[in-house]
N, C-alpha and C. Protein backbone atom coordinates (compact mmCIF):
# COMPACT_ATOMS: atom_id res chain seq x y z
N UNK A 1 17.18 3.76 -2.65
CA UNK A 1 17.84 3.52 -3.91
C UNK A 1 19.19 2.82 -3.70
N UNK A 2 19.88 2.90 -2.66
CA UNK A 2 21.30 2.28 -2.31
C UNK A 2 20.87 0.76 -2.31
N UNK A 3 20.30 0.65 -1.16
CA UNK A 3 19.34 -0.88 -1.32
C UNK A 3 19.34 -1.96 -3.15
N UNK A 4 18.46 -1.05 -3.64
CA UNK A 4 18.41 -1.49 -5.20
C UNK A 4 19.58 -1.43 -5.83
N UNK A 5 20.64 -0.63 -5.75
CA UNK A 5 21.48 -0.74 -6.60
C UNK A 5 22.52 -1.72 -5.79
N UNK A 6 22.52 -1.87 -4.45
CA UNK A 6 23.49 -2.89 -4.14
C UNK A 6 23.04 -4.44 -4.71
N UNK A 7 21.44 -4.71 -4.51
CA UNK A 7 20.70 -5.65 -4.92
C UNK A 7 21.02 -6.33 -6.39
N UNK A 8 21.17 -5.04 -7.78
CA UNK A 8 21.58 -5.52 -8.58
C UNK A 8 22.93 -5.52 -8.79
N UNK A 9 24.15 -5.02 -7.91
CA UNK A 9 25.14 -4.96 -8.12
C UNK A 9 25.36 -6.74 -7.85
N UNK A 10 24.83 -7.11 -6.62
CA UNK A 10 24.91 -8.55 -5.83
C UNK A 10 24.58 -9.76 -6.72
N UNK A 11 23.76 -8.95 -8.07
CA UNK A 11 22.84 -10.06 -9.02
C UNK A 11 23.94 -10.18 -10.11
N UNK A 12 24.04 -9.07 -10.84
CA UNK A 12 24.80 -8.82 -12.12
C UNK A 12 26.09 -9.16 -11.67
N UNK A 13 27.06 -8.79 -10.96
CA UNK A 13 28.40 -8.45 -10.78
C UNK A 13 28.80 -9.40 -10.01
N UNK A 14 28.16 -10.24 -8.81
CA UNK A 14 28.76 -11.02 -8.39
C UNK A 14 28.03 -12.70 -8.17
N UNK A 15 26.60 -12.71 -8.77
CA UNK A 15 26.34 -13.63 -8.57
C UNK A 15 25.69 -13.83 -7.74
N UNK A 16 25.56 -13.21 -6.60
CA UNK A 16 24.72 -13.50 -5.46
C UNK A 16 23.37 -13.60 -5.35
N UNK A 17 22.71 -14.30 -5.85
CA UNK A 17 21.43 -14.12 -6.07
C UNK A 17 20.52 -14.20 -4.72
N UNK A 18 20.87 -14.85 -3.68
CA UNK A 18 20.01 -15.27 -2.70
C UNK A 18 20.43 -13.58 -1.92
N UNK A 19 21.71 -13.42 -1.91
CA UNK A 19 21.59 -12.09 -0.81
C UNK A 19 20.68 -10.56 -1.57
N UNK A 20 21.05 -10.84 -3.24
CA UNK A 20 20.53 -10.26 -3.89
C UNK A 20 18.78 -9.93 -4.04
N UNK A 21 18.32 -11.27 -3.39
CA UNK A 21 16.51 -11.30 -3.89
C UNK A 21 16.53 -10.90 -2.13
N UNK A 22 16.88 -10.69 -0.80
CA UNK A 22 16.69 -10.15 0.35
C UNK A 22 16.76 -8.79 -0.06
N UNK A 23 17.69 -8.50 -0.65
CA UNK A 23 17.98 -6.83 -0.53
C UNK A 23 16.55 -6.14 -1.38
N UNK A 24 16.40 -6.90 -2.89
CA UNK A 24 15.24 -6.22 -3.03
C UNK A 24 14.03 -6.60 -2.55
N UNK A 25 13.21 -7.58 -1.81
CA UNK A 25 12.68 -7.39 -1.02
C UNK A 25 12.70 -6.31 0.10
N UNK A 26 13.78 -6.39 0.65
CA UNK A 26 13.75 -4.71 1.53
C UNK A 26 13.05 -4.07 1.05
N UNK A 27 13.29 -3.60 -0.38
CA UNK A 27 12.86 -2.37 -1.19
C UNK A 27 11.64 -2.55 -1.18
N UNK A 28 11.17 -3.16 -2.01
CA UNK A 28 9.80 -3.58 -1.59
C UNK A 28 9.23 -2.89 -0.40
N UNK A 29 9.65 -3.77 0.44
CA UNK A 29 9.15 -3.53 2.00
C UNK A 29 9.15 -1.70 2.23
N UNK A 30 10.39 -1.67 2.13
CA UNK A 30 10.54 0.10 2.03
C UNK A 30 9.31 0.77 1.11
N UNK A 31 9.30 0.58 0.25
CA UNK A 31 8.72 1.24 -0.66
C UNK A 31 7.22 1.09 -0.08
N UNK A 32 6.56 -0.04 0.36
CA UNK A 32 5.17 -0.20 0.68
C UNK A 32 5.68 1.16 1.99
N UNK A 33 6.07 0.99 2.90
CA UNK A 33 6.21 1.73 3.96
C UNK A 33 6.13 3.11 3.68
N UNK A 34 7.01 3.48 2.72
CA UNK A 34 6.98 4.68 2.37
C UNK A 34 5.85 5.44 1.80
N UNK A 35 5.29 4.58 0.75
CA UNK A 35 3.46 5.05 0.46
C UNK A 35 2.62 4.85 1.77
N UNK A 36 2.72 3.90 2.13
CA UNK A 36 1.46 4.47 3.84
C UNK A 36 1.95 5.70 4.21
N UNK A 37 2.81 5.90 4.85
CA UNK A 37 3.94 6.85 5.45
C UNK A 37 3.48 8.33 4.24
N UNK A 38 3.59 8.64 3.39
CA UNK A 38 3.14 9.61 2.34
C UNK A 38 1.96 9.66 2.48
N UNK A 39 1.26 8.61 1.72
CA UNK A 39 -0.42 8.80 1.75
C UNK A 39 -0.95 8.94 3.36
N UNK A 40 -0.59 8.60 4.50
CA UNK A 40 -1.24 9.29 5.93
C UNK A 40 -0.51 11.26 5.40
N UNK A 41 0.41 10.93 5.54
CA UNK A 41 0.67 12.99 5.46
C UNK A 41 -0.03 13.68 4.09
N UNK A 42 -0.42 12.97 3.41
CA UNK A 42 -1.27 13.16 2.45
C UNK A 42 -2.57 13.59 3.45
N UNK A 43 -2.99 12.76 3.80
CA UNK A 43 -4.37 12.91 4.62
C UNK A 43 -4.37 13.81 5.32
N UNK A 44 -3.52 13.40 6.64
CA UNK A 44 -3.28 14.33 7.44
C UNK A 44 -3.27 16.48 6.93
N UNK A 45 -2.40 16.77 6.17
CA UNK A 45 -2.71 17.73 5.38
C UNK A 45 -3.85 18.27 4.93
N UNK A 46 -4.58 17.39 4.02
CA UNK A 46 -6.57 17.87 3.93
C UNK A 46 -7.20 17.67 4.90
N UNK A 47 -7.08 17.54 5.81
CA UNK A 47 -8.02 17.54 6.93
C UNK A 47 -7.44 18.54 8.22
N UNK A 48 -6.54 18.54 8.28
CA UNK A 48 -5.66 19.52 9.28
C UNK A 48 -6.56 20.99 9.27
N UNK A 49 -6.24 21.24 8.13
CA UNK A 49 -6.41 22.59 7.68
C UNK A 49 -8.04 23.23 7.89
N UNK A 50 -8.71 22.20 7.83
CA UNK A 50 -10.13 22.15 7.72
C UNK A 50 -10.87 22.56 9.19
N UNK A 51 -10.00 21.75 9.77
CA UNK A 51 -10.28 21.05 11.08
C UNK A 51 -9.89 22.53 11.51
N UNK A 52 -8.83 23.38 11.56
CA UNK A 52 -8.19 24.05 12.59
C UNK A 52 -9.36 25.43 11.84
N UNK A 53 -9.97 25.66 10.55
CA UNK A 53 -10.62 26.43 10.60
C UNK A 53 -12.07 26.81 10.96
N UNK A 54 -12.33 25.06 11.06
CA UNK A 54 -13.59 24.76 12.15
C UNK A 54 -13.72 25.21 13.67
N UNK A 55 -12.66 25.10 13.73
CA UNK A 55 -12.07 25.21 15.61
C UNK A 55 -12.26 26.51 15.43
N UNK A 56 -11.95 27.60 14.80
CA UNK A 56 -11.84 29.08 14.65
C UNK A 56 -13.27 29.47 14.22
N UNK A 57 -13.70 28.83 14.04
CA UNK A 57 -15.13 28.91 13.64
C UNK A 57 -15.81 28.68 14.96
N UNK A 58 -15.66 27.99 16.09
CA UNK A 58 -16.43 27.54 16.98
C UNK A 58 -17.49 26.07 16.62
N UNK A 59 -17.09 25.59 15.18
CA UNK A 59 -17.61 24.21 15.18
C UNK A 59 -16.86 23.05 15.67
N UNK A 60 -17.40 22.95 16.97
CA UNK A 60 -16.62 21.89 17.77
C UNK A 60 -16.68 20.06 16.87
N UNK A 61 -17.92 19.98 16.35
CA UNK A 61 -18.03 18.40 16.20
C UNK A 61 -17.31 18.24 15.06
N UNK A 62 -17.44 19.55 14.06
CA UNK A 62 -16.39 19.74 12.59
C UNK A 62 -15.12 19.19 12.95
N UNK A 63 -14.71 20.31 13.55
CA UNK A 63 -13.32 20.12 14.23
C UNK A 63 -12.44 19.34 14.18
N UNK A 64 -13.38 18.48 15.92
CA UNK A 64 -13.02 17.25 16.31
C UNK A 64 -12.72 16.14 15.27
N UNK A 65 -14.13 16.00 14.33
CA UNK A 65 -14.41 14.93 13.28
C UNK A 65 -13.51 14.92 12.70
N UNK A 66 -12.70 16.31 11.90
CA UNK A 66 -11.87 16.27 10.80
C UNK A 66 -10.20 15.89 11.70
N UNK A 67 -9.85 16.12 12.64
CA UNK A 67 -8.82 15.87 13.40
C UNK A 67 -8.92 14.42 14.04
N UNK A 68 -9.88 14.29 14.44
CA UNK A 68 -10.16 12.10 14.34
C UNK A 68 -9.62 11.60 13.06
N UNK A 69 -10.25 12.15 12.21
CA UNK A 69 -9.54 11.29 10.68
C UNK A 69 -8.17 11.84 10.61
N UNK A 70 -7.85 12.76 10.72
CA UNK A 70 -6.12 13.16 10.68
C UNK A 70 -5.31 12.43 11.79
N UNK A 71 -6.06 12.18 12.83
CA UNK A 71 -5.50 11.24 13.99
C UNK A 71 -5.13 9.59 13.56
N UNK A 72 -6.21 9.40 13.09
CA UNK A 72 -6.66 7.94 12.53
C UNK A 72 -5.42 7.69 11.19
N UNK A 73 -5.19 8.65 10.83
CA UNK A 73 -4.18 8.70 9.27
C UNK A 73 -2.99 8.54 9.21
N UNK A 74 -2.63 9.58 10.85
CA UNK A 74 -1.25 9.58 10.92
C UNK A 74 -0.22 8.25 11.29
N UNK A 75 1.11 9.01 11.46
CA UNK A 75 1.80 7.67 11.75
C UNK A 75 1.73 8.08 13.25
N UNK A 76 2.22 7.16 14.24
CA UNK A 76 1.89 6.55 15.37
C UNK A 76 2.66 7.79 16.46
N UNK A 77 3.98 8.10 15.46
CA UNK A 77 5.12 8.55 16.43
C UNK A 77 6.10 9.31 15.23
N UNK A 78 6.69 10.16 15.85
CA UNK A 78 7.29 10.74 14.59
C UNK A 78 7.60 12.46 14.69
N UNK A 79 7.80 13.00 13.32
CA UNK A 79 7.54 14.40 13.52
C UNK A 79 6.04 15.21 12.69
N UNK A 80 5.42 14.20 11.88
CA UNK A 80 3.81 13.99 11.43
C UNK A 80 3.42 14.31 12.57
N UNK A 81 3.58 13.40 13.64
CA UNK A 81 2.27 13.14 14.87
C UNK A 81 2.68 13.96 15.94
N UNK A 82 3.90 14.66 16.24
CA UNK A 82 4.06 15.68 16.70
C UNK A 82 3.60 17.13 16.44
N UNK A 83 3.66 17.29 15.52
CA UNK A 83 2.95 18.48 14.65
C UNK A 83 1.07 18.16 14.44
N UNK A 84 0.43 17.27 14.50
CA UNK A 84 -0.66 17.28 14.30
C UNK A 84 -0.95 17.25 15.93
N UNK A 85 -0.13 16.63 17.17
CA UNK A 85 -0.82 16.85 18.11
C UNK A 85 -0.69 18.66 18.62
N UNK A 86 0.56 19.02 18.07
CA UNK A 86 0.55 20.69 18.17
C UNK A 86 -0.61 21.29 17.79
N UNK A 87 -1.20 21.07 16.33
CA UNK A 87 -2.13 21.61 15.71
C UNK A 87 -3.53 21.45 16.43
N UNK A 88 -3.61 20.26 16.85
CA UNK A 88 -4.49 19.97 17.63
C UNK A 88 -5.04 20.93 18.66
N UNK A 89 -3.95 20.52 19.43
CA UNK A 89 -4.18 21.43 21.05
C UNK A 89 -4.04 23.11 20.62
N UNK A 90 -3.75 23.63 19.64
CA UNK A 90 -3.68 25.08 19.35
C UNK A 90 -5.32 25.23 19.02
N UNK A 91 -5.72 24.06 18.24
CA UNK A 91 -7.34 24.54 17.69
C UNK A 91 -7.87 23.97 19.11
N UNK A 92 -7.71 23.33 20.01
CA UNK A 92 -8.52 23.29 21.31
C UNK A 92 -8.68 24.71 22.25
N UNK A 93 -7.87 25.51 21.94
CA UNK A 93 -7.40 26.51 22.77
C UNK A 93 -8.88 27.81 22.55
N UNK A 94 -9.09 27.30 21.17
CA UNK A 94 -10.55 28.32 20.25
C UNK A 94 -11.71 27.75 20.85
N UNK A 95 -11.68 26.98 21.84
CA UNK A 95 -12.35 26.17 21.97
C UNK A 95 -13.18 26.56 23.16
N UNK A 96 -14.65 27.07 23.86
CA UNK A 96 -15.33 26.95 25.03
C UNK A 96 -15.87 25.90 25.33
N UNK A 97 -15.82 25.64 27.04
CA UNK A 97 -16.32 24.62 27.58
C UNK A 97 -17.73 23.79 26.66
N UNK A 98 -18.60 23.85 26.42
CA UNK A 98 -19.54 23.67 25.45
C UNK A 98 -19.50 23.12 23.78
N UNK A 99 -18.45 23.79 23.32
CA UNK A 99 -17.89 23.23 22.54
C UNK A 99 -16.58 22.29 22.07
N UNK A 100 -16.13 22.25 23.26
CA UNK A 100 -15.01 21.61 23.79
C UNK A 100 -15.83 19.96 24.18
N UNK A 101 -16.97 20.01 24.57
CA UNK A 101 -17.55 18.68 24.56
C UNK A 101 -18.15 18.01 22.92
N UNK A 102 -18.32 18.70 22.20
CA UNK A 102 -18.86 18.45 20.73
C UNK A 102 -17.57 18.07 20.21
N UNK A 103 -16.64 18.93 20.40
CA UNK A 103 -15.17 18.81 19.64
C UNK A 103 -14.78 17.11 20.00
N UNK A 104 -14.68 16.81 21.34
CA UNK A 104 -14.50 15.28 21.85
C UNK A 104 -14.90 14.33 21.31
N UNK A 105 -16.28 14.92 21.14
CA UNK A 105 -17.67 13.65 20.38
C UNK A 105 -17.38 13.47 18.73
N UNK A 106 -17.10 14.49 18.39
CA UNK A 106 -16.59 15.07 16.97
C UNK A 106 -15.51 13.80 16.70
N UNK A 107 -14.32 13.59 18.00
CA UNK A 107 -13.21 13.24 17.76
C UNK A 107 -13.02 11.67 17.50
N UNK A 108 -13.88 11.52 18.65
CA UNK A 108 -14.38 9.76 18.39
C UNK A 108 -14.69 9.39 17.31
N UNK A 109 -15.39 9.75 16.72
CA UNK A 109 -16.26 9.47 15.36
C UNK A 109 -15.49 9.45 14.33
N UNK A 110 -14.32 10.54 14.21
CA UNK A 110 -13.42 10.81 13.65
C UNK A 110 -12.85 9.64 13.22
N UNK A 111 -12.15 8.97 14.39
CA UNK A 111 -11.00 7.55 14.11
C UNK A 111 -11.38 6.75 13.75
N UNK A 112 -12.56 6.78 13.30
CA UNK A 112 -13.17 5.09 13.13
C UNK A 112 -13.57 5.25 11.81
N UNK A 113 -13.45 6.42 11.02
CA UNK A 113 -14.03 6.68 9.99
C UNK A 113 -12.86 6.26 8.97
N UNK A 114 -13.46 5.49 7.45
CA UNK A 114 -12.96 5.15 6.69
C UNK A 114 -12.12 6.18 5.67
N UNK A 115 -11.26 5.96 5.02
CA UNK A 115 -10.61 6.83 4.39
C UNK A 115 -11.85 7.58 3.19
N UNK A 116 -13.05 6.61 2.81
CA UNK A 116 -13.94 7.08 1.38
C UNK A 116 -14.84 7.85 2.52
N UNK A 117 -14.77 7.31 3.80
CA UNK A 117 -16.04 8.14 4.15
C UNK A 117 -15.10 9.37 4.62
N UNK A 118 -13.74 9.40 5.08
CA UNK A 118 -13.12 10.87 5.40
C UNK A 118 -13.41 12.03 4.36
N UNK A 119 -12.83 11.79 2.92
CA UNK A 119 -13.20 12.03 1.82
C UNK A 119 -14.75 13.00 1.82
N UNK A 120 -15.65 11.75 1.56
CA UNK A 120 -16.70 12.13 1.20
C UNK A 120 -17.26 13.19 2.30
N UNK A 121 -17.49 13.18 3.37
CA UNK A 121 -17.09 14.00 4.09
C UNK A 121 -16.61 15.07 3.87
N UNK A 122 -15.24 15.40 3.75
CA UNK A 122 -14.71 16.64 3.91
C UNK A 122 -14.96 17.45 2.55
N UNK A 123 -15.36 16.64 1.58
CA UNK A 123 -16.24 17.53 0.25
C UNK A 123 -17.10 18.64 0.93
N UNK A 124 -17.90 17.65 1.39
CA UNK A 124 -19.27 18.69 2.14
C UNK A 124 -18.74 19.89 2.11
N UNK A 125 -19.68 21.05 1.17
CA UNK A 125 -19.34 21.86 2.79
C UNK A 125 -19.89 22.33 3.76
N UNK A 126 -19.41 22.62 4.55
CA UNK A 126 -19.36 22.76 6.24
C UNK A 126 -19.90 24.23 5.84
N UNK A 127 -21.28 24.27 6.69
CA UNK A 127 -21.92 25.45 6.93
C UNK A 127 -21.07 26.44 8.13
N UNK A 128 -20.91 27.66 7.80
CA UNK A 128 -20.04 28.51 8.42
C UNK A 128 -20.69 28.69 10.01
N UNK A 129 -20.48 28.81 10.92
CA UNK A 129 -21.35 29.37 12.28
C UNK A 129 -21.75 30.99 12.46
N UNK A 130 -22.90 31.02 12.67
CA UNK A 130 -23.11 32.67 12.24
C UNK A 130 -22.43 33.39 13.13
């Protein structure tokens, strides 16, 4: 918001129109950034949760799958992708050798998956493990 209001201060008050149309471009720019940046922790969030009660469940490919798309969502680096790799390795820990290989396979599949197919997907529901 400082951005924008210097932008029109630069327009209205002094004339500056050329430094004025950079600054709100920023915003712009900001603002697109900021919706990816939201909508991944958006994602990240419905699928986290899913994922770590799969892991507690012993459904490794669930798991994995739903933490691929939370992988795939997040931002790159940060305190998002710090906390989802925490979450991660805590639901690996539920994890036996055996299902610890499904969870992997799970994970691949995961990242490559589209945001409609994450979605459609995580509607399902996921049959409990007896």
């Amino acid at each position: 918001m400082l951005l924008l209001g210097k932008g029109n201060s630069m327009r209205h008050n002094y004339k500056l129109y050329g430094d004025a149309k950079v600054l709100h471009q920023r915003v712009v720019s900001l603002s697109q950034d900021m919706q990816r940046v939201e909508n991944g922790v958006g994602n990240i969030g419905a699928f986290v949760g899913p994922a770590e009660i799969a892991a507690s469940e012993r459904q490794g490919a669930c798991s994995g799958w739903l933490f691929g798309v939370a992988d795939h969502f997040a931002p790159s680096s940060g305190a998002y992708r710090d906390t989802l790799n925490e979450q991660e390795a805590r639901a690996r820990r539920n994890l036996d050798a055996a299902t610890s290989a499904t969870f992997e396979a799970g994970l691949a599949e995961g990242m490559t998956a589209t945001l409609e197919q994450a979605i459609q997907n995580a509607l399902q529901e996921v049959p409990a493990s007896p």
